[in-house]
PDB file of N, CA and C in Angstrom:
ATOM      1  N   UNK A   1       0.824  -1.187   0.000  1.00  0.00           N
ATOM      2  CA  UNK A   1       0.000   0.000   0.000  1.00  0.00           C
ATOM      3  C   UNK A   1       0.870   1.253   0.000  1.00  0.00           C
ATOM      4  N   UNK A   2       1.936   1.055   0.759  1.00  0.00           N
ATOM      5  CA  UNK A   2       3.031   2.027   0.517  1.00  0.00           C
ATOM      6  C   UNK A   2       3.470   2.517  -0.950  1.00  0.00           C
ATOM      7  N   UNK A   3       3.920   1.443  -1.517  1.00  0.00           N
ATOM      8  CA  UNK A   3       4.451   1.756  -2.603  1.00  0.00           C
ATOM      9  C   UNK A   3       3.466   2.084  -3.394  1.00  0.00           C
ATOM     10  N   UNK A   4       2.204   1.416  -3.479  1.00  0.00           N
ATOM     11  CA  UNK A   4       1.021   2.115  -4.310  1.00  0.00           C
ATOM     12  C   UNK A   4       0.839   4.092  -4.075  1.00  0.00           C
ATOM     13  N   UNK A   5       1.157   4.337  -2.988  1.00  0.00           N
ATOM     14  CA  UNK A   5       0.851   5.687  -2.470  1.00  0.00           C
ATOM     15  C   UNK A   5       2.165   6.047  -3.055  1.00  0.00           C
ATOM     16  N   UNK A   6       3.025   5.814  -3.199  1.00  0.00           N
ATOM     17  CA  UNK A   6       4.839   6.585  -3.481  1.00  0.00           C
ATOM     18  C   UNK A   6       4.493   6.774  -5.133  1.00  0.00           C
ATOM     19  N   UNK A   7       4.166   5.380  -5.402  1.00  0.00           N
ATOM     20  CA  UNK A   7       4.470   5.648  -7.349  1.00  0.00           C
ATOM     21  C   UNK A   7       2.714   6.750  -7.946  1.00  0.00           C
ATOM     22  N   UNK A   8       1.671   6.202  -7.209  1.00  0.00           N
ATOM     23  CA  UNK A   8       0.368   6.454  -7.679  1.00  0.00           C
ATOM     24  C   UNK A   8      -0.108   7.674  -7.556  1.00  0.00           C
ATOM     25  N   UNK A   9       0.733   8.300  -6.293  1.00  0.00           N
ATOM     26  CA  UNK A   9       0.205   9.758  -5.475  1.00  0.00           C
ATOM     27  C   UNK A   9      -1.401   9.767  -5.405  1.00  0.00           C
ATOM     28  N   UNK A  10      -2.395   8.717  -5.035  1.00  0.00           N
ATOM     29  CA  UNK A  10      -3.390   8.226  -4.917  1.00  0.00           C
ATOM     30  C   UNK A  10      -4.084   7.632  -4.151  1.00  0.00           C
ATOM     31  N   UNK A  11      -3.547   7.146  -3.211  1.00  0.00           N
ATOM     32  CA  UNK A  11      -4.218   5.911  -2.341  1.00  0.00           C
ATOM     33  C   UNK A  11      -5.396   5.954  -1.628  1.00  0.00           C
ATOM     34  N   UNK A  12      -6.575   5.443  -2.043  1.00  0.00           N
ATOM     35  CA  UNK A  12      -7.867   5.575  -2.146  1.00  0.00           C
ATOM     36  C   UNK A  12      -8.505   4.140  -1.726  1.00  0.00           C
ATOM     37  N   UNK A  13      -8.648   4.436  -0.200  1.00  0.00           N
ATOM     38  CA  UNK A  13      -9.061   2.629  -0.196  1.00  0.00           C
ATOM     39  C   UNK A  13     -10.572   2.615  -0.229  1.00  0.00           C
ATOM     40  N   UNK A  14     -10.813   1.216  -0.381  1.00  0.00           N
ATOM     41  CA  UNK A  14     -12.817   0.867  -1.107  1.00  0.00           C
ATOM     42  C   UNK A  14     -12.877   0.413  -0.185  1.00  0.00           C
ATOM     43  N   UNK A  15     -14.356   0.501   0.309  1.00  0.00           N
ATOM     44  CA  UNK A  15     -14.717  -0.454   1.326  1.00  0.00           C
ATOM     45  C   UNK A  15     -15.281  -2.030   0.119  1.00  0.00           C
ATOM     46  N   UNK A  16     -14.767  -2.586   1.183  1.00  0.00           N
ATOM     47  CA  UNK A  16     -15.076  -4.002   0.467  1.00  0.00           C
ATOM     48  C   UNK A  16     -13.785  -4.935  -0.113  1.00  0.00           C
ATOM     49  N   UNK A  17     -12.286  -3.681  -0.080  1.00  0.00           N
ATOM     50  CA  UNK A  17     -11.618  -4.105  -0.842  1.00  0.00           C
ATOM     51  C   UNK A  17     -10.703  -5.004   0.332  1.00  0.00           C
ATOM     52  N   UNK A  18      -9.989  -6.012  -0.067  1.00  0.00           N
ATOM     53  CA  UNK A  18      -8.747  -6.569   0.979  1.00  0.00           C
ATOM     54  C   UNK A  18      -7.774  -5.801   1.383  1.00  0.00           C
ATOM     55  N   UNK A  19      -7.753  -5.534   2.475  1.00  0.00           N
ATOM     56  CA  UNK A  19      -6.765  -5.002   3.115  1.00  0.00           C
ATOM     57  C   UNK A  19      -5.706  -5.580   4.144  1.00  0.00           C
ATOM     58  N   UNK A  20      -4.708  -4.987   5.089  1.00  0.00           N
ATOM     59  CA  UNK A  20      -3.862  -5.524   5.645  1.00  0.00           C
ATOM     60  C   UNK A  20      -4.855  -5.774   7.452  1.00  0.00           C
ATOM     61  N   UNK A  21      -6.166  -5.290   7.537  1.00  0.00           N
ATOM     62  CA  UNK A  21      -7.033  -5.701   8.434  1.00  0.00           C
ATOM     63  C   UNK A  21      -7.775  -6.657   8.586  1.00  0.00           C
ATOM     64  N   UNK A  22      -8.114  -6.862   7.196  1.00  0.00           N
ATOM     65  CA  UNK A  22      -9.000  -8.113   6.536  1.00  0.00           C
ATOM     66  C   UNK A  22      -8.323  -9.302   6.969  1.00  0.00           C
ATOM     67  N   UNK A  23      -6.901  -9.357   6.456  1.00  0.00           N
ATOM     68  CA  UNK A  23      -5.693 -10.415   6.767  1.00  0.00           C
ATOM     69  C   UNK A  23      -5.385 -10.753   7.644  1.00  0.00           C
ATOM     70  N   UNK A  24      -5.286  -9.578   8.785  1.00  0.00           N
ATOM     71  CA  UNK A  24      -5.187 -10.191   9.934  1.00  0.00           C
ATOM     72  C   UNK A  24      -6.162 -10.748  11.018  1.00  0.00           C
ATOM     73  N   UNK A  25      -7.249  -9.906  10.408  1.00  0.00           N
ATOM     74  CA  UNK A  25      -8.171 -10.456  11.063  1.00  0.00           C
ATOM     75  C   UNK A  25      -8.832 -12.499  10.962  1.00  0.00           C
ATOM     76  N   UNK A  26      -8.642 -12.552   9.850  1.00  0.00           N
ATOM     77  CA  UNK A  26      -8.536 -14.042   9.089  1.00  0.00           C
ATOM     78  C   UNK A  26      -7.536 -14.775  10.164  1.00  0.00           C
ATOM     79  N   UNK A  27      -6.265 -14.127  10.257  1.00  0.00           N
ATOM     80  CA  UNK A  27      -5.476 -15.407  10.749  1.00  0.00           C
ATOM     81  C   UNK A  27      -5.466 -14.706  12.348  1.00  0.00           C
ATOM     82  N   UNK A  28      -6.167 -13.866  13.024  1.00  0.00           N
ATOM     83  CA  UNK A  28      -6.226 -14.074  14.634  1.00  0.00           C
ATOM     84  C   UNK A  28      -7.809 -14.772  14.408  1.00  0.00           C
ATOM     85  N   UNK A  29      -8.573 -14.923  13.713  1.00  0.00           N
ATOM     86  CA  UNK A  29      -9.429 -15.735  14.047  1.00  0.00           C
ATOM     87  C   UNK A  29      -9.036 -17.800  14.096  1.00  0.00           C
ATOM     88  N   UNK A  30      -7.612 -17.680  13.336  1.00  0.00           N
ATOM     89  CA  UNK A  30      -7.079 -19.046  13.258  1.00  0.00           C
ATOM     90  C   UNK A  30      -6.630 -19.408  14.447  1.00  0.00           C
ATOM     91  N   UNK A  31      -5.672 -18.648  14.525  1.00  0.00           N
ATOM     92  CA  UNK A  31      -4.602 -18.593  15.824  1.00  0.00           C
ATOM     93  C   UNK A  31      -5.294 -18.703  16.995  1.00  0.00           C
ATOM     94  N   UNK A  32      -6.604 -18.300  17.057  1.00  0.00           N
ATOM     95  CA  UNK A  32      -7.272 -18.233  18.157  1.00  0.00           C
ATOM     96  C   UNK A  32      -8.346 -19.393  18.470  1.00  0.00           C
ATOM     97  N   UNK A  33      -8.470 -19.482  17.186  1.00  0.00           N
ATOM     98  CA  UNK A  33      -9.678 -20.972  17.648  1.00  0.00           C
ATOM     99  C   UNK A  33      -8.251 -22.079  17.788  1.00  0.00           C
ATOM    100  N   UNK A  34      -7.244 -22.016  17.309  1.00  0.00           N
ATOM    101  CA  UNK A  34      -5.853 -23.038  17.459  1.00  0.00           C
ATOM    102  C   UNK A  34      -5.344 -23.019  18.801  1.00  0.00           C
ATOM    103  N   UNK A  35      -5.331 -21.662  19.359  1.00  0.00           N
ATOM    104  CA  UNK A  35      -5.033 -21.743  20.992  1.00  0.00           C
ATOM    105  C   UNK A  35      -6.091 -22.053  21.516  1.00  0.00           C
ATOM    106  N   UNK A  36      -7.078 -21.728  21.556  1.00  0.00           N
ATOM    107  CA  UNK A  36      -8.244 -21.919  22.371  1.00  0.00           C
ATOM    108  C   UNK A  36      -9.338 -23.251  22.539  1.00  0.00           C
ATOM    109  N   UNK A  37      -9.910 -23.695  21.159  1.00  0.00           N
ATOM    110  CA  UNK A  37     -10.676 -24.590  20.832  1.00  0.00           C
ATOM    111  C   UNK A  37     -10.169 -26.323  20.600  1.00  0.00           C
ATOM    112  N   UNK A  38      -8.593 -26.273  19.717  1.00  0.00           N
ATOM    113  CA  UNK A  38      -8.926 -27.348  19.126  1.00  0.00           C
ATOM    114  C   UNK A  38      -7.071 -27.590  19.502  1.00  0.00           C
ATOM    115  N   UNK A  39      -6.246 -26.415  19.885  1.00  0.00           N
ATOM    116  CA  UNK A  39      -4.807 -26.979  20.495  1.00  0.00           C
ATOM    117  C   UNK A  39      -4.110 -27.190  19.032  1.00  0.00           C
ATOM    118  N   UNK A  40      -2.660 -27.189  19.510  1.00  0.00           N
ATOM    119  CA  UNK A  40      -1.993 -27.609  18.345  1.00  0.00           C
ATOM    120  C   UNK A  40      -1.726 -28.305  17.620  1.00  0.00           C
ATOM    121  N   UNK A  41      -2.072 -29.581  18.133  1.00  0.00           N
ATOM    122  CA  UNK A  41      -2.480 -30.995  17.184  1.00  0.00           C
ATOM    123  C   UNK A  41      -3.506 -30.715  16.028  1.00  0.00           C
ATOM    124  N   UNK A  42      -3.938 -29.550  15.874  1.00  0.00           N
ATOM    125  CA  UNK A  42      -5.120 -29.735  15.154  1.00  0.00           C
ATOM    126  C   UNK A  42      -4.741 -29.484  13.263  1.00  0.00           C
ATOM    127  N   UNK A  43      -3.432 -28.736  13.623  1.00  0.00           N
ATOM    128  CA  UNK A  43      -3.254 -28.689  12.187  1.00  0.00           C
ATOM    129  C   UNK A  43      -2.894 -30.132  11.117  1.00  0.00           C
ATOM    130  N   UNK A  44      -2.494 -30.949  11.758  1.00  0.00           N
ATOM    131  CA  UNK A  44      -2.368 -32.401  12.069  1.00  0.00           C
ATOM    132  C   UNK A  44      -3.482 -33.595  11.321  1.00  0.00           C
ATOM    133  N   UNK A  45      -4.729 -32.639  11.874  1.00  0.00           N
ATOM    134  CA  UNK A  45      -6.553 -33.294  11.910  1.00  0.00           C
ATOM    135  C   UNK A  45      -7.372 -33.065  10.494  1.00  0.00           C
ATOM    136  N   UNK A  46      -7.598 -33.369   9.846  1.00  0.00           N
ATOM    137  CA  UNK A  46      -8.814 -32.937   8.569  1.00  0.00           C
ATOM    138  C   UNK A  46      -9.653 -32.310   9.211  1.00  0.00           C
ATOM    139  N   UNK A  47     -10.323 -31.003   8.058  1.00  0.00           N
ATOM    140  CA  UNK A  47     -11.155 -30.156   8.726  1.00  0.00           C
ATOM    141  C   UNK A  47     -12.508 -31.468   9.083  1.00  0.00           C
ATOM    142  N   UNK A  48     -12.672 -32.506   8.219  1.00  0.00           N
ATOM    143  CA  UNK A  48     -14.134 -33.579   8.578  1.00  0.00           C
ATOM    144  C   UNK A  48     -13.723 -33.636   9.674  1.00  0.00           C
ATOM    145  N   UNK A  49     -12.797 -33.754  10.889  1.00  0.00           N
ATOM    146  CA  UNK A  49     -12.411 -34.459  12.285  1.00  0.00           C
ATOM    147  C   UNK A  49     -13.169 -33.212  12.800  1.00  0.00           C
ATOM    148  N   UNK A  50     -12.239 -32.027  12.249  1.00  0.00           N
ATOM    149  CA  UNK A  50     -12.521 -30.738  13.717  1.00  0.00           C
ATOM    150  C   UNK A  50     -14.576 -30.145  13.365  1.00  0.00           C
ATOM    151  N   UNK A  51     -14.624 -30.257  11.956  1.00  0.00           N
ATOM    152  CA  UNK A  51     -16.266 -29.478  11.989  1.00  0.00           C
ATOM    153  C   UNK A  51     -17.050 -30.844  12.086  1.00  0.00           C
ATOM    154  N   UNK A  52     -16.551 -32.016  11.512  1.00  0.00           N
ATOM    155  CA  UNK A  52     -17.743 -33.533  11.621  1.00  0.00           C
ATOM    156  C   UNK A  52     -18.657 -33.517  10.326  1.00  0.00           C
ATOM    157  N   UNK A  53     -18.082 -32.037   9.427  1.00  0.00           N
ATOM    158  CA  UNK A  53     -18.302 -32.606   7.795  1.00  0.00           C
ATOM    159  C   UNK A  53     -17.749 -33.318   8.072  1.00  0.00           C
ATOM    160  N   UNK A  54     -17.862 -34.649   6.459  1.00  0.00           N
ATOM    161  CA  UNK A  54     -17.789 -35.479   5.922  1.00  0.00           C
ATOM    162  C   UNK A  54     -16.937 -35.149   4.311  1.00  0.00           C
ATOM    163  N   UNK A  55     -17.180 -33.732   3.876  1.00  0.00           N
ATOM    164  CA  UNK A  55     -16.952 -33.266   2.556  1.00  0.00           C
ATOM    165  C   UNK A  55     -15.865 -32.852   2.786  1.00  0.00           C
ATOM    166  N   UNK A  56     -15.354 -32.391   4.638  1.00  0.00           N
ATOM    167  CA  UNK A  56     -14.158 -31.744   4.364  1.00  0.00           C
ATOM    168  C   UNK A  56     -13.385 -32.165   4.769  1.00  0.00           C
ATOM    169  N   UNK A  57     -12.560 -33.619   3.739  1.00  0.00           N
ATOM    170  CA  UNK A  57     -11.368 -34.326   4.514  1.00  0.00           C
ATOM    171  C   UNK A  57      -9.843 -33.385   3.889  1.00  0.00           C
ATOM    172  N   UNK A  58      -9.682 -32.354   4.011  1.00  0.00           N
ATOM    173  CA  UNK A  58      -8.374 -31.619   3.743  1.00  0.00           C
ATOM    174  C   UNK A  58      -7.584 -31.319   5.389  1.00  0.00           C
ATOM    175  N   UNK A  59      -6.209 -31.556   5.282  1.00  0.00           N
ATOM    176  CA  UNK A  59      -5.690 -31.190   6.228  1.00  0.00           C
ATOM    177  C   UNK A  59      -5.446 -29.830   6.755  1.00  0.00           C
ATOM    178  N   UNK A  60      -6.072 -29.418   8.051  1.00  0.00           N
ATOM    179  CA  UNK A  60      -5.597 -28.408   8.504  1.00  0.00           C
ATOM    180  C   UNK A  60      -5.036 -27.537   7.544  1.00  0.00           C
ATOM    181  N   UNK A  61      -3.596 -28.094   7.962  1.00  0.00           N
ATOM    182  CA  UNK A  61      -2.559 -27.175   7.390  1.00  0.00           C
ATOM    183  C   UNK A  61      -2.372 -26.987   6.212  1.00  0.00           C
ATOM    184  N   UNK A  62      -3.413 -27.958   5.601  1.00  0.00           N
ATOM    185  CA  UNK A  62      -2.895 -27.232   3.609  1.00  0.00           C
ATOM    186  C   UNK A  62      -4.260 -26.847   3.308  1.00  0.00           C
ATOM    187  N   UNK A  63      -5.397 -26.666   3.994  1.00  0.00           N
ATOM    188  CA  UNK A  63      -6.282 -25.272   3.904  1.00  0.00           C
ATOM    189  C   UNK A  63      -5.850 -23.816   4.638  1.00  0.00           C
ATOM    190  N   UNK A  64      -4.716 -24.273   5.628  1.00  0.00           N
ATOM    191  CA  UNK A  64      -3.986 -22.772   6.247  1.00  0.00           C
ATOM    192  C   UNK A  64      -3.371 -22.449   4.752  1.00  0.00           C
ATOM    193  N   UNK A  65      -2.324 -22.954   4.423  1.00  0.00           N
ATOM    194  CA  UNK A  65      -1.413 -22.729   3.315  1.00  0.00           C
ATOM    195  C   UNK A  65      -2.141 -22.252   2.064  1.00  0.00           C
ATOM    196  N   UNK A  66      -3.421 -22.631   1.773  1.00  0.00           N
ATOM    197  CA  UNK A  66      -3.961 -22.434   0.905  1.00  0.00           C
ATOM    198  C   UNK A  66      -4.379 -20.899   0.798  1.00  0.00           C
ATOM    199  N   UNK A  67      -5.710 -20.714   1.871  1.00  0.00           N
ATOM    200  CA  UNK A  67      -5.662 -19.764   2.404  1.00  0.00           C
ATOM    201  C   UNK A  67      -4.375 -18.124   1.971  1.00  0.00           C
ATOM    202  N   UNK A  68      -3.206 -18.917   2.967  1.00  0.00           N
ATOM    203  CA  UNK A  68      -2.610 -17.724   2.950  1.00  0.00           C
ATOM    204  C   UNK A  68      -1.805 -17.794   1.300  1.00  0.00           C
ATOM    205  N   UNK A  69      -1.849 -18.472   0.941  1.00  0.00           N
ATOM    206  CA  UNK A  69      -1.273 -17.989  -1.061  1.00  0.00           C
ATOM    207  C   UNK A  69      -2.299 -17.008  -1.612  1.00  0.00           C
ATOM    208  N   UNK A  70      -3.595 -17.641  -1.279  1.00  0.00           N
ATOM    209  CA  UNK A  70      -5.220 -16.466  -1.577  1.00  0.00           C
ATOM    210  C   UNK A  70      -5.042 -15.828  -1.519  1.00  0.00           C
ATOM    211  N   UNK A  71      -5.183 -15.364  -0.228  1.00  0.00           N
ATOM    212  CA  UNK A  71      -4.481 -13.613   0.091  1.00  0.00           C
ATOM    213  C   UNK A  71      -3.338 -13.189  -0.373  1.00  0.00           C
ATOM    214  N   UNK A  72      -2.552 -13.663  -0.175  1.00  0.00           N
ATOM    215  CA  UNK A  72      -1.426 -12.756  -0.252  1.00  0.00           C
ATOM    216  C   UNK A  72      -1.437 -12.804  -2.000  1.00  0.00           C
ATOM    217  N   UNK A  73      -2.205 -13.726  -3.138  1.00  0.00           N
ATOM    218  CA  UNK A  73      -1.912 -13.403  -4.254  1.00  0.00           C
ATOM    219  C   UNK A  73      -2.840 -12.045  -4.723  1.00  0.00           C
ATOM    220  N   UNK A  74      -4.156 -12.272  -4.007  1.00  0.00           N
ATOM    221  CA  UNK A  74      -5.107 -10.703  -3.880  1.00  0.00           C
ATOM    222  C   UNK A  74      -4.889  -9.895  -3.744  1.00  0.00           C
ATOM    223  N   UNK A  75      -4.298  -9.553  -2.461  1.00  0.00           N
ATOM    224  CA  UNK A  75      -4.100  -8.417  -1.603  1.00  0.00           C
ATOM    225  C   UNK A  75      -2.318  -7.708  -2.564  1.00  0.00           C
ATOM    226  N   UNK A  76      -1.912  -8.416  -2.606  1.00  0.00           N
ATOM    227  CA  UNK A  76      -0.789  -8.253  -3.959  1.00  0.00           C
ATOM    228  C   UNK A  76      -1.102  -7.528  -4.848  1.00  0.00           C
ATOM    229  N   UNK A  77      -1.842  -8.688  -5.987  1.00  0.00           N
ATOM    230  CA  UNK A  77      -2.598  -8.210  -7.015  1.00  0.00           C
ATOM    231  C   UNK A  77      -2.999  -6.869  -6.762  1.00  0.00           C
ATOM    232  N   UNK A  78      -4.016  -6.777  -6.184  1.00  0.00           N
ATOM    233  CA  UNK A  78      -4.788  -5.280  -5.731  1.00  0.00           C
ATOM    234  C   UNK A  78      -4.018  -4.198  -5.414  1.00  0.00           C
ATOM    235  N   UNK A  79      -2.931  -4.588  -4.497  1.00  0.00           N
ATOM    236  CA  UNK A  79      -1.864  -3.364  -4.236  1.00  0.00           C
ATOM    237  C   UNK A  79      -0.615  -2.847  -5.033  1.00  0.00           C
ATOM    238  N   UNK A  80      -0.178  -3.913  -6.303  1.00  0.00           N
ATOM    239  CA  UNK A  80       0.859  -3.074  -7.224  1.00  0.00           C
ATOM    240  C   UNK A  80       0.040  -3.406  -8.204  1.00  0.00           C
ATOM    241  N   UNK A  81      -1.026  -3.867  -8.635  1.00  0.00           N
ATOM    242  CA  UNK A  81      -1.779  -3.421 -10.494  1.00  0.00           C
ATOM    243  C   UNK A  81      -1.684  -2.303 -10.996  1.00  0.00           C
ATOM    244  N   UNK A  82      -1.968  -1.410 -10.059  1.00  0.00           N
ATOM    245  CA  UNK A  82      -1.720   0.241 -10.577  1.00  0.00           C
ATOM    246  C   UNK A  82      -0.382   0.939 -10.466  1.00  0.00           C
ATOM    247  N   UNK A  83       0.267   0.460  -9.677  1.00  0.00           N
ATOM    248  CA  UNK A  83       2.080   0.669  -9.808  1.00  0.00           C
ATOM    249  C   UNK A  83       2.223   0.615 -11.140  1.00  0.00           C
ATOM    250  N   UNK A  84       2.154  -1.026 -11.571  1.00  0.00           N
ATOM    251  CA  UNK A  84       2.873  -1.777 -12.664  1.00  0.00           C
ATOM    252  C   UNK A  84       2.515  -0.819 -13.727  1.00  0.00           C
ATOM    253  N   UNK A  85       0.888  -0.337 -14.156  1.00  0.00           N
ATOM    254  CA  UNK A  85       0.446   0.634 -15.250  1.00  0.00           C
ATOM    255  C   UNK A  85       1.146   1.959 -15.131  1.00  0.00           C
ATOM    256  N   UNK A  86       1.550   2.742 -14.335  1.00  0.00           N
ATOM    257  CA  UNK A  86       1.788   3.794 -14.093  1.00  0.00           C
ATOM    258  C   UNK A  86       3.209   3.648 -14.213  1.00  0.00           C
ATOM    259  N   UNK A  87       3.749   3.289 -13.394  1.00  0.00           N
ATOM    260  CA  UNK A  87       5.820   3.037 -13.362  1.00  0.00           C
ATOM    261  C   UNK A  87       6.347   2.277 -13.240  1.00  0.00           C
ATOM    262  N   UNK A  88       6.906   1.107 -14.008  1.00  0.00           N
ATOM    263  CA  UNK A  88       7.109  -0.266 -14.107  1.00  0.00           C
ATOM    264  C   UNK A  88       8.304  -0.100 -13.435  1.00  0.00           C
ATOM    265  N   UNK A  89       9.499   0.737 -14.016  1.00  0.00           N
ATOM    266  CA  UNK A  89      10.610   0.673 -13.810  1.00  0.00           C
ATOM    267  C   UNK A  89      10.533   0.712 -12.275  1.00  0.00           C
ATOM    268  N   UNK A  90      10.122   1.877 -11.996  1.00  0.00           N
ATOM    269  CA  UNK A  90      10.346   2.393 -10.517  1.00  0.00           C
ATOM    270  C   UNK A  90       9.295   0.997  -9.667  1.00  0.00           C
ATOM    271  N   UNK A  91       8.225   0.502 -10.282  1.00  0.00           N
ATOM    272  CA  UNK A  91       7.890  -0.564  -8.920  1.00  0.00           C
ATOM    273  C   UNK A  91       8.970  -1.607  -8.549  1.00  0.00           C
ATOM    274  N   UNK A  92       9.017  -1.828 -10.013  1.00  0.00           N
ATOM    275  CA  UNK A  92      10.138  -3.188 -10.141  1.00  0.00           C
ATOM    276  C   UNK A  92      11.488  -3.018  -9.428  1.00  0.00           C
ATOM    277  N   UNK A  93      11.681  -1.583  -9.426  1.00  0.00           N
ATOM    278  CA  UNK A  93      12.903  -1.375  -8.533  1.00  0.00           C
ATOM    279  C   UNK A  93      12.991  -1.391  -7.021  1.00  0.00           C
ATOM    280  N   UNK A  94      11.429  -1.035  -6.780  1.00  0.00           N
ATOM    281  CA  UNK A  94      11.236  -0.687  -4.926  1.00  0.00           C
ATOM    282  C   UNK A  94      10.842  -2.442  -4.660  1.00  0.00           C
ATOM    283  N   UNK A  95      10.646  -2.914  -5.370  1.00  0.00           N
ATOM    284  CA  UNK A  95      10.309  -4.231  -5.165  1.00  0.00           C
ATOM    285  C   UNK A  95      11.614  -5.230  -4.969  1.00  0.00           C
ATOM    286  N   UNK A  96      12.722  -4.588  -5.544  1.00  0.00           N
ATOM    287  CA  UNK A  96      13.834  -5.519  -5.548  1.00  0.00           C
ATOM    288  C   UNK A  96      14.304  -6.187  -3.905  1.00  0.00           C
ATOM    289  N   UNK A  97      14.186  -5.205  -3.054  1.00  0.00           N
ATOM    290  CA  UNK A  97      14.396  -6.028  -1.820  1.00  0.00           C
ATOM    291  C   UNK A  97      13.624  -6.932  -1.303  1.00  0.00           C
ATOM    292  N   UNK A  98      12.428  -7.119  -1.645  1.00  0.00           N
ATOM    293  CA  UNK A  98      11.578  -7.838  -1.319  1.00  0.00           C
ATOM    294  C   UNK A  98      12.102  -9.564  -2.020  1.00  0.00           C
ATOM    295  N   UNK A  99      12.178  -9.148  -3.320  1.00  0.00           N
ATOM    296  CA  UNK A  99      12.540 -10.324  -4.280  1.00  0.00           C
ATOM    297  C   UNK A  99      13.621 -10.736  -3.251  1.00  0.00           C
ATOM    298  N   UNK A 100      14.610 -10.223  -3.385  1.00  0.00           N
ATOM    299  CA  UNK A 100      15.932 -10.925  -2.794  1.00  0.00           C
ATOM    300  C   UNK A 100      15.677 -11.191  -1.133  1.00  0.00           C
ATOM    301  N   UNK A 101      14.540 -11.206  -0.607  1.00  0.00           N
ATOM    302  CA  UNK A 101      14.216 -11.125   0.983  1.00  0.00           C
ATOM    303  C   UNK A 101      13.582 -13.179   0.725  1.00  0.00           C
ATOM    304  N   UNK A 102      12.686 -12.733  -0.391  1.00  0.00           N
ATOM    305  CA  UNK A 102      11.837 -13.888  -0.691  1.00  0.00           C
ATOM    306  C   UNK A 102      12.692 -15.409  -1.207  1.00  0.00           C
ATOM    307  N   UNK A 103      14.084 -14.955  -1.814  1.00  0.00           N
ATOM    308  CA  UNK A 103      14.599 -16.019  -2.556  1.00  0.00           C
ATOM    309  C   UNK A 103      15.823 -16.437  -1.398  1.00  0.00           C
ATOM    310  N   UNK A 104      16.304 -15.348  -0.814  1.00  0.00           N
ATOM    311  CA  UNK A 104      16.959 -16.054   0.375  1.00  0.00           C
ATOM    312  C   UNK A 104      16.336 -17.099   1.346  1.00  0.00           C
ATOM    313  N   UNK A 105      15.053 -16.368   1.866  1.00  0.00           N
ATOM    314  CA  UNK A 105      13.974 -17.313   2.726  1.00  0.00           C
ATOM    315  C   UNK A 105      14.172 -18.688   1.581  1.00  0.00           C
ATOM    316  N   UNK A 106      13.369 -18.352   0.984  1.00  0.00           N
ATOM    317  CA  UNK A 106      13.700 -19.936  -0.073  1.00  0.00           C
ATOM    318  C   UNK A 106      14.756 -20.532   0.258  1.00  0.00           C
ATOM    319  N   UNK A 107      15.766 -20.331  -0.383  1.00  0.00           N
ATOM    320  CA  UNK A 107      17.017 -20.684  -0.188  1.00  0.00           C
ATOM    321  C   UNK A 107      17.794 -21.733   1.387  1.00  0.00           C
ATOM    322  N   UNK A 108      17.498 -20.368   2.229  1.00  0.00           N
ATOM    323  CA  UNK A 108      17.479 -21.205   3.594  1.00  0.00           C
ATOM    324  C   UNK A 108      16.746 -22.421   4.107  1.00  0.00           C
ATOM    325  N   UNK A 109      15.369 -21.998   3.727  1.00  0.00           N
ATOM    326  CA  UNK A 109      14.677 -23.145   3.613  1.00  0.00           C
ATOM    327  C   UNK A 109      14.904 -24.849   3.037  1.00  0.00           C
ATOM    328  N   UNK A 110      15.427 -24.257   2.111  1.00  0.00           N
ATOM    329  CA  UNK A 110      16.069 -25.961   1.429  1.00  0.00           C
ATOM    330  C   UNK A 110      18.099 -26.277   1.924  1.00  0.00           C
ATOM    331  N   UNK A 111      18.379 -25.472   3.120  1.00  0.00           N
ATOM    332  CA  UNK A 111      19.905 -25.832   3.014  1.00  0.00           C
ATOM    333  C   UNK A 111      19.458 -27.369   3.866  1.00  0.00           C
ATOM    334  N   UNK A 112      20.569 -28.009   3.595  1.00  0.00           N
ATOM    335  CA  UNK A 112      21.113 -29.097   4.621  1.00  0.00           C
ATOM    336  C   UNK A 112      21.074 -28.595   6.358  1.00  0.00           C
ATOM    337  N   UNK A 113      20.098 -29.089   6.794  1.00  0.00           N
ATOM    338  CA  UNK A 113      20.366 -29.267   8.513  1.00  0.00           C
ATOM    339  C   UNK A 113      21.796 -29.473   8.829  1.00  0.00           C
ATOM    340  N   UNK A 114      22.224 -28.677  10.163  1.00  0.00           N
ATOM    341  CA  UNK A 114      23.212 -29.652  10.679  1.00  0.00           C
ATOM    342  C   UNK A 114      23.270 -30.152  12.040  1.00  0.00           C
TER     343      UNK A 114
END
């Protein structure tokens, strides 16, 4: 949203639209039924175990994961679309630390344990 406001000189939020409140509000409602309701084993459990659908045998944790790619590909989307039209060069440039923030995490992620 920053950088939308730096390149756009615009920033005009909608009601209705995803924001960085929306998001969090989503995952303290997780975090919280996870501390509170169902403990940490639960990411572990198919949602059929924790609601007693039947339709919803997905694990926990790869409807969390799912989830958070959603958002964050939305809330993305929505926040540099109008960068990219307006100043490619300059998003692509304020964006560069991010890239190299994202490919290190990667990176670390797959070294050898020791």
């Amino acid at each position: 949203m920053e950088i939308k406001h730096c390149i756009c000189k615009n920033l005009q939020l909608i009601i209705g639209e995803i924001g960085p409140v929306e998001v969090e509000l989503i995952y303290s409602l997780i975090f919280l039924g996870t501390g509170t309701i169902w403990g940490s084993a639960c990411f572990d459990k198919s949602l059929a175990e924790l609601t007693g659908l039947a339709l919803l045998d997905i694990k926990l944790k790869y409807s969390v994961t799912a989830l958070t790619i959603g958002l964050l590909l939305i809330f993305t989307h929505d926040n540099i679309k109008d960068c990219l039209s307006t100043n490619f060069s300059l998003t692509f440039r304020l964006f560069q630390p991010v890239f190299v923030l994202i490919s290190l995490s990667f990176l670390s992620a797959h070294l050898p344990s020791m």
